[in-house]
PDB file of N, CA and C in Angstrom:
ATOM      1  N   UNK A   1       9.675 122.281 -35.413  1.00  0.00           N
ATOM      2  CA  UNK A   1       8.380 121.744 -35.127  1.00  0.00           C
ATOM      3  C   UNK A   1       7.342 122.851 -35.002  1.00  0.00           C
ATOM      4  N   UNK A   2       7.923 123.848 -34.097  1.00  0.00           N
ATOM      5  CA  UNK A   2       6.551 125.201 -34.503  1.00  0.00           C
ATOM      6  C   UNK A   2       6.716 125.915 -35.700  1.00  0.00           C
ATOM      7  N   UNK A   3       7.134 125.557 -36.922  1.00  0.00           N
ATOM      8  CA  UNK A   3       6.600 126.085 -38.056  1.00  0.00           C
ATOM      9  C   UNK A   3       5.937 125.427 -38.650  1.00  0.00           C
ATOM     10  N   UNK A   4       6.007 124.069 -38.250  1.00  0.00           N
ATOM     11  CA  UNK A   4       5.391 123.012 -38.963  1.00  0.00           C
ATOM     12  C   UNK A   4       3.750 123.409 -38.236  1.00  0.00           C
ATOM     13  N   UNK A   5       3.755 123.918 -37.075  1.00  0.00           N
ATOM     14  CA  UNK A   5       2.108 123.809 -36.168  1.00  0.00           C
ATOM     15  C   UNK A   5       1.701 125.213 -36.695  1.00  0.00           C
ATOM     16  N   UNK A   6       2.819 126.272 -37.105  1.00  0.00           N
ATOM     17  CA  UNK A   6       1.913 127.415 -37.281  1.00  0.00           C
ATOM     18  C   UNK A   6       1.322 127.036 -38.627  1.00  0.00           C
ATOM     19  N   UNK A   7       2.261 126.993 -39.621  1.00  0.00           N
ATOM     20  CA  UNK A   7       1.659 126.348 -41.013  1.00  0.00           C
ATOM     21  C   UNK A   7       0.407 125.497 -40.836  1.00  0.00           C
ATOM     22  N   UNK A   8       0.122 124.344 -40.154  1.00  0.00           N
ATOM     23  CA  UNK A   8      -0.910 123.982 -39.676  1.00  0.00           C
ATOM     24  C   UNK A   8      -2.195 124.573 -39.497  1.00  0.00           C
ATOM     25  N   UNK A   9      -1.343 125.984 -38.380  1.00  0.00           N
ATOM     26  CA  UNK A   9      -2.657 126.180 -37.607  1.00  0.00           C
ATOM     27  C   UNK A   9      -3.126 127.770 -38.696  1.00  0.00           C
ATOM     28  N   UNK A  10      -2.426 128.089 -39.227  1.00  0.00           N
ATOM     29  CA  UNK A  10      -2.963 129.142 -40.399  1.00  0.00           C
ATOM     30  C   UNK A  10      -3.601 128.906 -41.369  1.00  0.00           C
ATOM     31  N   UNK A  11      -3.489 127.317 -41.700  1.00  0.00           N
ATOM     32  CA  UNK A  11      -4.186 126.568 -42.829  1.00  0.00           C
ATOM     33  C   UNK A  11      -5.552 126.299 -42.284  1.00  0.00           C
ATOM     34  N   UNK A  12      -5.801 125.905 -40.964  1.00  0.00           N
ATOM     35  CA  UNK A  12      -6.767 125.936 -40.519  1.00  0.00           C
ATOM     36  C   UNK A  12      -7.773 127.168 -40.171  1.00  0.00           C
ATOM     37  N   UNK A  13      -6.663 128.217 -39.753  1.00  0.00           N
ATOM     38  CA  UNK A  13      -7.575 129.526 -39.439  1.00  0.00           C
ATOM     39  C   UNK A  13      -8.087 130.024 -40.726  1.00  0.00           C
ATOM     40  N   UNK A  14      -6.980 130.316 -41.720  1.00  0.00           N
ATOM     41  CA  UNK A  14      -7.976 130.677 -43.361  1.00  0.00           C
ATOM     42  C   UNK A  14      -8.977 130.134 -43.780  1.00  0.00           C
ATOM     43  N   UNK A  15      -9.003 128.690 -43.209  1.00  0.00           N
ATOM     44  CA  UNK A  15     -10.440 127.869 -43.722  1.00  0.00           C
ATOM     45  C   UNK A  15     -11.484 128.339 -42.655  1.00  0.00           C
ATOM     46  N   UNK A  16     -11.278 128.324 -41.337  1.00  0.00           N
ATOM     47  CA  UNK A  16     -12.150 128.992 -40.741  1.00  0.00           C
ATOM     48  C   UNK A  16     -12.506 130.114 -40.186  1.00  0.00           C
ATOM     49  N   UNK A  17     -11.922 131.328 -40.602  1.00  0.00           N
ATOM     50  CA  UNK A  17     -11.918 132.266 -40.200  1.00  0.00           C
ATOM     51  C   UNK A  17     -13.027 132.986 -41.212  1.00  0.00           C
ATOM     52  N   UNK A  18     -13.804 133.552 -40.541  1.00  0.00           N
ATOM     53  CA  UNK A  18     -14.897 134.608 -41.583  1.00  0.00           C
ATOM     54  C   UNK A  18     -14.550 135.388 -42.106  1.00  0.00           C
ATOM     55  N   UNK A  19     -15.154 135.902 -43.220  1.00  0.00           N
ATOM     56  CA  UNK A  19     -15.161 136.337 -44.450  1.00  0.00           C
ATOM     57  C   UNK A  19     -15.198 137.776 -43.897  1.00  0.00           C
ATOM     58  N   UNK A  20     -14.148 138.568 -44.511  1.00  0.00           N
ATOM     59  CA  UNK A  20     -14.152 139.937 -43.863  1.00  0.00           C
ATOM     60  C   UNK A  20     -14.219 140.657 -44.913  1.00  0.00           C
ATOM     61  N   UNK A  21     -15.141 141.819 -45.117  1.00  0.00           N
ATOM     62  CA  UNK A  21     -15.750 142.692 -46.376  1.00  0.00           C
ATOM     63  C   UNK A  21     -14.226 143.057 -45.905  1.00  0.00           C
ATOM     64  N   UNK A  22     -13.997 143.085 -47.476  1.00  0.00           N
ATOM     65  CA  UNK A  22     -12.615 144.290 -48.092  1.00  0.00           C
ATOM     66  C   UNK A  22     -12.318 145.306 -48.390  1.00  0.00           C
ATOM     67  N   UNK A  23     -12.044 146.261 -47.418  1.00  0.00           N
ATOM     68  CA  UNK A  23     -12.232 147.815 -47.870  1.00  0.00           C
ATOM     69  C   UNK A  23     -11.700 148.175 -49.237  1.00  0.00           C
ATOM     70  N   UNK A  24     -11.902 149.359 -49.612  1.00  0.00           N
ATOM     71  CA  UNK A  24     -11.076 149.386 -50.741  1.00  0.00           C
ATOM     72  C   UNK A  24      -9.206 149.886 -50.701  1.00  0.00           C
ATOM     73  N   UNK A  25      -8.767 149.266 -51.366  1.00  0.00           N
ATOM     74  CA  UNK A  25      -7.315 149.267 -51.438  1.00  0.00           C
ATOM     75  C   UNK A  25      -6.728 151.103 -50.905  1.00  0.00           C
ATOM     76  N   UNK A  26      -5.843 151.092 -50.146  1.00  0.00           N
ATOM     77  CA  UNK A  26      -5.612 152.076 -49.680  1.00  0.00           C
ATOM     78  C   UNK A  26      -3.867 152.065 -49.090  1.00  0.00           C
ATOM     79  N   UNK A  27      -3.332 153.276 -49.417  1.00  0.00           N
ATOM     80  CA  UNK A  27      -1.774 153.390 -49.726  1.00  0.00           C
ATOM     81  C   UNK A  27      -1.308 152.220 -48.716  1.00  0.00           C
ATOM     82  N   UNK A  28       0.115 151.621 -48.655  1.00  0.00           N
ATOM     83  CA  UNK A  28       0.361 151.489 -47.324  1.00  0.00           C
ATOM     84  C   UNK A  28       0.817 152.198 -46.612  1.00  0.00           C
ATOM     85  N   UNK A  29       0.810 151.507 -45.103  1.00  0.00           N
ATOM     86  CA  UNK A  29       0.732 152.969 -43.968  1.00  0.00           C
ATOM     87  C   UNK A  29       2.134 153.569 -44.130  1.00  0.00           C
ATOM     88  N   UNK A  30       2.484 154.370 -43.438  1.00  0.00           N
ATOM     89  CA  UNK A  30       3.597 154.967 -43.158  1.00  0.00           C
ATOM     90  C   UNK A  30       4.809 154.243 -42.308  1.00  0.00           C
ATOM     91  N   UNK A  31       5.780 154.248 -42.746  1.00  0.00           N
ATOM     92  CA  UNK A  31       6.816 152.883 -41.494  1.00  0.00           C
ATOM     93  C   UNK A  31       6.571 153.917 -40.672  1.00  0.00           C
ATOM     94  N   UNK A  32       6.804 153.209 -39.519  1.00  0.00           N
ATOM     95  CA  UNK A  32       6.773 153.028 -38.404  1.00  0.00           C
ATOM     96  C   UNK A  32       4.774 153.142 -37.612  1.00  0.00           C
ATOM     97  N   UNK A  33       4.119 152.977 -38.843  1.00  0.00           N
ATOM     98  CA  UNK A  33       2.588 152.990 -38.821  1.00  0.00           C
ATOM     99  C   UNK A  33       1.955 151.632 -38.238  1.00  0.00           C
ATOM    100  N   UNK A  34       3.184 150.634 -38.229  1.00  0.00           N
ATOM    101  CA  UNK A  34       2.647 149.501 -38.388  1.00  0.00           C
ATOM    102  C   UNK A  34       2.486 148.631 -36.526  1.00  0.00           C
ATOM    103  N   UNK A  35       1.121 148.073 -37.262  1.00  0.00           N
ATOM    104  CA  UNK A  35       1.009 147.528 -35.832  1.00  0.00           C
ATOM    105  C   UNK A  35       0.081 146.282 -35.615  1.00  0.00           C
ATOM    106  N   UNK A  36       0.835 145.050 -34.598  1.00  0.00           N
ATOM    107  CA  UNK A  36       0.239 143.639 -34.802  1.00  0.00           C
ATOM    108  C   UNK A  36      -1.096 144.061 -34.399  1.00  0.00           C
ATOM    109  N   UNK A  37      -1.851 144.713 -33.513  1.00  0.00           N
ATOM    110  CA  UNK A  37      -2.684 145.067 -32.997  1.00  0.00           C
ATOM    111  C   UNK A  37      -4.014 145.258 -34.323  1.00  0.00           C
ATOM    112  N   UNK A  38      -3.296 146.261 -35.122  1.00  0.00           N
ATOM    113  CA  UNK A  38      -4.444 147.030 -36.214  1.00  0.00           C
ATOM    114  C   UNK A  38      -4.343 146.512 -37.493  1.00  0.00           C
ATOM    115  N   UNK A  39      -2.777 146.635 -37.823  1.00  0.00           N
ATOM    116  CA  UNK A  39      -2.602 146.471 -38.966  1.00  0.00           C
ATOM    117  C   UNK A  39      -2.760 144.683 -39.689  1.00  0.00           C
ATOM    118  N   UNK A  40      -3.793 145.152 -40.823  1.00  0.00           N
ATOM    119  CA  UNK A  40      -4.014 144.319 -41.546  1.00  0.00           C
ATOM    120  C   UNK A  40      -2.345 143.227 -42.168  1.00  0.00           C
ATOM    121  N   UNK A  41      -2.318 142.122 -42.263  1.00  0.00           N
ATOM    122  CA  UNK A  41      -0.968 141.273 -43.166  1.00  0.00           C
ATOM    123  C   UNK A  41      -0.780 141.986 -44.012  1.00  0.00           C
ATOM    124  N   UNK A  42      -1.739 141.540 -45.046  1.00  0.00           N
ATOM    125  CA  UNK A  42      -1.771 142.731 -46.468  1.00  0.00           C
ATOM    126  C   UNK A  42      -1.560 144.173 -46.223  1.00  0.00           C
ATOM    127  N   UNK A  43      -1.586 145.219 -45.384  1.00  0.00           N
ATOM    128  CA  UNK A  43      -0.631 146.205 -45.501  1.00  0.00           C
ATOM    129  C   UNK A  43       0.417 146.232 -45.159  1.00  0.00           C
ATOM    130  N   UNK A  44       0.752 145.056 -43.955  1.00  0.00           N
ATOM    131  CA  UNK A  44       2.367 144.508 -43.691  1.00  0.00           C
ATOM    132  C   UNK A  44       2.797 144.556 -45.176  1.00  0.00           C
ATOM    133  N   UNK A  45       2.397 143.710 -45.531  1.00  0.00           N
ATOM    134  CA  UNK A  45       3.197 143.101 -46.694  1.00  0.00           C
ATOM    135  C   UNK A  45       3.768 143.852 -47.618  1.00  0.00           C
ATOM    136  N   UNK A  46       3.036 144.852 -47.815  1.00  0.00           N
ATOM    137  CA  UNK A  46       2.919 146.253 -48.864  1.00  0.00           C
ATOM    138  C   UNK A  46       4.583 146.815 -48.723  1.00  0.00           C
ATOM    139  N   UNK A  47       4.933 146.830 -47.481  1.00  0.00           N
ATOM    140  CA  UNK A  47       6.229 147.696 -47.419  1.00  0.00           C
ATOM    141  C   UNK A  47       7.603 146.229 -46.930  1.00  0.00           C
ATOM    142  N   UNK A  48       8.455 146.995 -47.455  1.00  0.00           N
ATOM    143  CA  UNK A  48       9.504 145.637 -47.559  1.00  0.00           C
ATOM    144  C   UNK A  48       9.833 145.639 -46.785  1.00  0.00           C
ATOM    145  N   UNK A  49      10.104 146.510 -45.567  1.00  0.00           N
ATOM    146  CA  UNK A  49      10.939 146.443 -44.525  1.00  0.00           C
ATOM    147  C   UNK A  49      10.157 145.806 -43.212  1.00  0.00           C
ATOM    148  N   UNK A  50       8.988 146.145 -43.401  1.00  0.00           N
ATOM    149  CA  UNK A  50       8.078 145.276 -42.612  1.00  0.00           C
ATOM    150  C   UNK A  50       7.987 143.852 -43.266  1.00  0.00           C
ATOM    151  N   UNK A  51       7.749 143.219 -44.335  1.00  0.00           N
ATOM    152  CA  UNK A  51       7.520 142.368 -44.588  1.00  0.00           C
ATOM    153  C   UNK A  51       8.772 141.226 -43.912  1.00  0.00           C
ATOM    154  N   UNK A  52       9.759 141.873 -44.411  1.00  0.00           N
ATOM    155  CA  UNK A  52      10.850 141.030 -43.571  1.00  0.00           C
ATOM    156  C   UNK A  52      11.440 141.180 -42.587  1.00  0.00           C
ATOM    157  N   UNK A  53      10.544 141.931 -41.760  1.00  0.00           N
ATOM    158  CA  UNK A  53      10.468 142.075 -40.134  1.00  0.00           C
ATOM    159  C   UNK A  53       9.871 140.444 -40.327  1.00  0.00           C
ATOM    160  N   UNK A  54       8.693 140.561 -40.468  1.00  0.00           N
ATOM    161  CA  UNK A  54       7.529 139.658 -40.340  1.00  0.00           C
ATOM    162  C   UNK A  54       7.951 138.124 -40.973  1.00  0.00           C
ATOM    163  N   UNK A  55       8.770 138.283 -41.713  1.00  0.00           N
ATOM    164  CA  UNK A  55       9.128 136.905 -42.304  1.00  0.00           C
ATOM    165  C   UNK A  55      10.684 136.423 -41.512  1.00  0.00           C
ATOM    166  N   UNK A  56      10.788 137.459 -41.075  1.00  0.00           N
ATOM    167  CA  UNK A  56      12.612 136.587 -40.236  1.00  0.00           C
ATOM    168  C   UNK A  56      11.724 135.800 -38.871  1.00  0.00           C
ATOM    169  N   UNK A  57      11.012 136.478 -38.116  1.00  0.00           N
ATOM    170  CA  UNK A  57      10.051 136.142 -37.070  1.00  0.00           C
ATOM    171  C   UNK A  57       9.000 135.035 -37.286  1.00  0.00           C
ATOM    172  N   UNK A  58       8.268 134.488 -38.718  1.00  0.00           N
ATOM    173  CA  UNK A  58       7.631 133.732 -38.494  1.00  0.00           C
ATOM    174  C   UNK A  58       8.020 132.993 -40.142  1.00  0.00           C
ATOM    175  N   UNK A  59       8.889 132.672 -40.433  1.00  0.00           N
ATOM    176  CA  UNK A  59       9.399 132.588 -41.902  1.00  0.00           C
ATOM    177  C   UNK A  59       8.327 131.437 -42.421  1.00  0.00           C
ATOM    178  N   UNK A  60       7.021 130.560 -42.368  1.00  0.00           N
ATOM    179  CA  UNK A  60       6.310 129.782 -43.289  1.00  0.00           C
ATOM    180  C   UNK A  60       4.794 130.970 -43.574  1.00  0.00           C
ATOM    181  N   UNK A  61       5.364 132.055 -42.487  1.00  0.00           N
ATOM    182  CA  UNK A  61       3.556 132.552 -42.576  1.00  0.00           C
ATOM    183  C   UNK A  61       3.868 132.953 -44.180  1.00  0.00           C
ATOM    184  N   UNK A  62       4.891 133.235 -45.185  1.00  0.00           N
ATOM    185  CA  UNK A  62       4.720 133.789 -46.605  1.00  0.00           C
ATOM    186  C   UNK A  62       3.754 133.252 -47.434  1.00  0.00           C
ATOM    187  N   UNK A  63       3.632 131.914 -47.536  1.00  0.00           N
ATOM    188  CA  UNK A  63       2.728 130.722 -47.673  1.00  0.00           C
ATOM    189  C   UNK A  63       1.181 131.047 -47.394  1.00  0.00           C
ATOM    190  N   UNK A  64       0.920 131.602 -46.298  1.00  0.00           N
ATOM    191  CA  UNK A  64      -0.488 132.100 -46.125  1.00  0.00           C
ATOM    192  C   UNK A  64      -0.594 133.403 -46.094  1.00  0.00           C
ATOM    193  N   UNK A  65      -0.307 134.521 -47.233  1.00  0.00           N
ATOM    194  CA  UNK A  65      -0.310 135.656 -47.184  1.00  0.00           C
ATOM    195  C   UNK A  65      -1.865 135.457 -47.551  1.00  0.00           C
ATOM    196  N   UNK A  66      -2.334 135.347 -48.637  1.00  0.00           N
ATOM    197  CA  UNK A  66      -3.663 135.223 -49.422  1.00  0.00           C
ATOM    198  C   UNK A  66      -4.717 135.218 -48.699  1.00  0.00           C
ATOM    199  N   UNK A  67      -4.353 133.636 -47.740  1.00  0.00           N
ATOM    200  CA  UNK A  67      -5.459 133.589 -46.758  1.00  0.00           C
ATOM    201  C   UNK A  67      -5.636 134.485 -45.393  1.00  0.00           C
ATOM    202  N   UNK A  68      -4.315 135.114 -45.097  1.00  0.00           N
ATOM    203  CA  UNK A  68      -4.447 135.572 -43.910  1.00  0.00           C
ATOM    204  C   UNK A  68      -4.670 137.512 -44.040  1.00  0.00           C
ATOM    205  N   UNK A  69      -4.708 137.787 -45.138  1.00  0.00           N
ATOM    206  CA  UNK A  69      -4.565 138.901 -45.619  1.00  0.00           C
ATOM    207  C   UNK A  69      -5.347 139.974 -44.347  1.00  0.00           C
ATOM    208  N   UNK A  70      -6.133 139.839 -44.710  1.00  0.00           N
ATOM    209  CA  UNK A  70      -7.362 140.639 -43.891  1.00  0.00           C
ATOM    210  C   UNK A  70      -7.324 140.423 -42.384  1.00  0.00           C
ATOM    211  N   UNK A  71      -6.606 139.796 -42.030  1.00  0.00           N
ATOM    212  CA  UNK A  71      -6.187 139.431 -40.340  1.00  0.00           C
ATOM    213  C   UNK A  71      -5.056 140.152 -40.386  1.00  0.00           C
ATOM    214  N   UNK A  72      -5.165 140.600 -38.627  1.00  0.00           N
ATOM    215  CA  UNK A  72      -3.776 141.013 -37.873  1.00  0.00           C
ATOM    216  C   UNK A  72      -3.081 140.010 -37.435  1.00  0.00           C
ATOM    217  N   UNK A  73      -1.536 139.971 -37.421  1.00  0.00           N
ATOM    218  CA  UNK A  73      -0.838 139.200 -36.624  1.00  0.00           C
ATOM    219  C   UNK A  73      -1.872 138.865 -35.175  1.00  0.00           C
ATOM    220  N   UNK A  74      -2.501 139.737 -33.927  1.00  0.00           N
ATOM    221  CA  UNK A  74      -2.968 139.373 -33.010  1.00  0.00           C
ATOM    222  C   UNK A  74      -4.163 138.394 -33.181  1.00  0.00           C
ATOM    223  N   UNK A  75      -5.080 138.839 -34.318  1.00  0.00           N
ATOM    224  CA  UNK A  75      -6.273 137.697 -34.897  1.00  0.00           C
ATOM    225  C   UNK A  75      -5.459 136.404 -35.094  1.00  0.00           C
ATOM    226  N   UNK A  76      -4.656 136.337 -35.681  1.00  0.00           N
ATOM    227  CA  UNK A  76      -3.906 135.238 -36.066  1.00  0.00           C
ATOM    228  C   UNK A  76      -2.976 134.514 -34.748  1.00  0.00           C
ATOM    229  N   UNK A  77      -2.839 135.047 -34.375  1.00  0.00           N
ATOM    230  CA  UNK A  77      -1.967 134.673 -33.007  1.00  0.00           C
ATOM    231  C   UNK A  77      -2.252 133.664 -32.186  1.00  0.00           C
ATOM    232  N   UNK A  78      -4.026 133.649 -31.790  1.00  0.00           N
ATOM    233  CA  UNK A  78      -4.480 132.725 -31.260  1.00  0.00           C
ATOM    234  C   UNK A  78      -4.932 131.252 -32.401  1.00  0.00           C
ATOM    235  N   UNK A  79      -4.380 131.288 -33.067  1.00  0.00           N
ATOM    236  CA  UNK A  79      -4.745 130.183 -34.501  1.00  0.00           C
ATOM    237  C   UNK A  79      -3.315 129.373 -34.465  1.00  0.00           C
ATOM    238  N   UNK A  80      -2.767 130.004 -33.693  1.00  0.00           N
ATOM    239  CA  UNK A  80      -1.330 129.589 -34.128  1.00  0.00           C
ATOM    240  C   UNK A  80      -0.923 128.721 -33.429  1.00  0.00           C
ATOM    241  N   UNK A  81      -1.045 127.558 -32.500  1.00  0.00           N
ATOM    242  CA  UNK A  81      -0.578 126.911 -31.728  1.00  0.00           C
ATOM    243  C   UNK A  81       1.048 127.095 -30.945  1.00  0.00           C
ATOM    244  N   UNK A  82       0.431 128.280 -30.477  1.00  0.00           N
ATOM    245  CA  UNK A  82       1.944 129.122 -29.980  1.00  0.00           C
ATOM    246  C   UNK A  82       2.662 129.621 -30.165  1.00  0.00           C
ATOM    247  N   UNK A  83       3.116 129.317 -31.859  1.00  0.00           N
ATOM    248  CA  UNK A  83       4.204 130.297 -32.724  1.00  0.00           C
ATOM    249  C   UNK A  83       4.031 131.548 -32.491  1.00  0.00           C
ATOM    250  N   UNK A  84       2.905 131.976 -32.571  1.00  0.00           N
ATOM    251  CA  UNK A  84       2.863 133.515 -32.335  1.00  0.00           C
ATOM    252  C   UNK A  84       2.271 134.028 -31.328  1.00  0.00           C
ATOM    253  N   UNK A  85       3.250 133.872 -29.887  1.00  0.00           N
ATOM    254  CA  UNK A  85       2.722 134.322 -28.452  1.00  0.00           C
ATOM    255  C   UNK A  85       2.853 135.826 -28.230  1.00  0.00           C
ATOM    256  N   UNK A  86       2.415 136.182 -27.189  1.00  0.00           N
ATOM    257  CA  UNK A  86       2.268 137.554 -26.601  1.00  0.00           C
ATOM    258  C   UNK A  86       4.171 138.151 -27.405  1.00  0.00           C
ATOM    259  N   UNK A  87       4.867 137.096 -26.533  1.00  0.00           N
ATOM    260  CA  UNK A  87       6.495 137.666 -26.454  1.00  0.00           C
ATOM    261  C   UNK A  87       6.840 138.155 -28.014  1.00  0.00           C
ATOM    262  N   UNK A  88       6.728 136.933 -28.976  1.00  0.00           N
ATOM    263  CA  UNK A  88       6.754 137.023 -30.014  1.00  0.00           C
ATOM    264  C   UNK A  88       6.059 138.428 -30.826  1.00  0.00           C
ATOM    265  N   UNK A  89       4.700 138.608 -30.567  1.00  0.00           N
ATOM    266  CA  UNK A  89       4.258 139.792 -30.814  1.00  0.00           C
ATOM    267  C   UNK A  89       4.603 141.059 -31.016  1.00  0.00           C
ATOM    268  N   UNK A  90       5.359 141.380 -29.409  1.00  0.00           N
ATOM    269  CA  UNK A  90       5.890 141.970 -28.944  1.00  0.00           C
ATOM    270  C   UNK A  90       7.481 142.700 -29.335  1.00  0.00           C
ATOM    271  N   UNK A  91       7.983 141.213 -29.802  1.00  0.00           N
ATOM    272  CA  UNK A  91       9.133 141.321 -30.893  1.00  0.00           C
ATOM    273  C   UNK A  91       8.670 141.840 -31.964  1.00  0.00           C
ATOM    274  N   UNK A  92       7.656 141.535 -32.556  1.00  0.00           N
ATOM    275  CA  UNK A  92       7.788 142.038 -33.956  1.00  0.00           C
ATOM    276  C   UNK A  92       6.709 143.339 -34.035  1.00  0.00           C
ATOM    277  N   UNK A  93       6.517 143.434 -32.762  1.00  0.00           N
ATOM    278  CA  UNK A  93       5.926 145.213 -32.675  1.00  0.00           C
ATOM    279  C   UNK A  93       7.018 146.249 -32.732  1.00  0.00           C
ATOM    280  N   UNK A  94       8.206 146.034 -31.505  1.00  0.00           N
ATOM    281  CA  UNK A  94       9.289 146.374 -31.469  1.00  0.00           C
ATOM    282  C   UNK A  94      10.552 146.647 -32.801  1.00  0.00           C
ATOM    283  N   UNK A  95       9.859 145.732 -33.518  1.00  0.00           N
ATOM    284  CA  UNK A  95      10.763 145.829 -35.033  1.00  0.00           C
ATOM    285  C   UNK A  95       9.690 147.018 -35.793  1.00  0.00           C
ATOM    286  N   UNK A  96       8.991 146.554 -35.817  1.00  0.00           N
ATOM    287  CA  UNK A  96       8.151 147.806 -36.807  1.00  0.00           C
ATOM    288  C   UNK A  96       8.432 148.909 -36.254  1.00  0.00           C
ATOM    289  N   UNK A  97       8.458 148.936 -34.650  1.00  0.00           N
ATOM    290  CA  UNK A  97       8.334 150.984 -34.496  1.00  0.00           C
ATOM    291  C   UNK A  97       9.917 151.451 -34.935  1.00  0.00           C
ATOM    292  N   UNK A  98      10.787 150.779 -34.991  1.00  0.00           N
ATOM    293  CA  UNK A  98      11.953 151.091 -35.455  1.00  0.00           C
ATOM    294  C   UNK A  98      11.928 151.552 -36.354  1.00  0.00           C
ATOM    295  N   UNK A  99      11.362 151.548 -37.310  1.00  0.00           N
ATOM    296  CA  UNK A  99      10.939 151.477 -38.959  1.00  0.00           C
ATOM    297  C   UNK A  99      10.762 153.287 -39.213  1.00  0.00           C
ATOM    298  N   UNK A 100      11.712 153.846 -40.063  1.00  0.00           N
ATOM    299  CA  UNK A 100      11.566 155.033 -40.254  1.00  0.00           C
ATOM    300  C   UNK A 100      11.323 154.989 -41.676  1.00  0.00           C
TER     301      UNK A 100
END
């Protein structure tokens, strides 16, 4: 049932979330660079080992890569009707710093 509300609530945040100028494309970060805090989806996504950090932890967000690109997991967090709480966060901060 909470993948069904995050899917929901990401479909909703891409439609309403503002339009964020796009820097220009730039390497992805370095593992263990990554962070729900800063890091953009779209540079998640860039590296595989993060990506499926990020997809074992919230497995429908793949579906809204496009729209959520330019958001952090934390921007997104509050869109999410709970799927993606503080704890959760926290988990998948904990997976990235692992990341060598």
């Amino acid at each position: 049932m909470k993948s069904i509300a995050l899917a929901a609530a990401l479909a909703v945040a891409a439609i309403s979330a503002p339009a964020f100028a796009q820097p220009a494309p730039a390497a992805a970060p370095a593992a263990g660079a990554f962070s729900v805090e800063k890091t953009p989806i779209s540079d998640i996504i860039k590296n595989e080992q993060a990506k499926a950090i990020l997809e074992k932890a919230l497995p429908p967000i793949s579906q809204f890569y496009d729209q959520i690109g330019a958001m952090t997991l934390a921007q997104v967090a509050p869109m999410s009707q709970g799927a993606l709480d503080d704890a959760k966060l926290k988990e998948i901060q904990a997976e990235f710093d692992k990341l060598k």
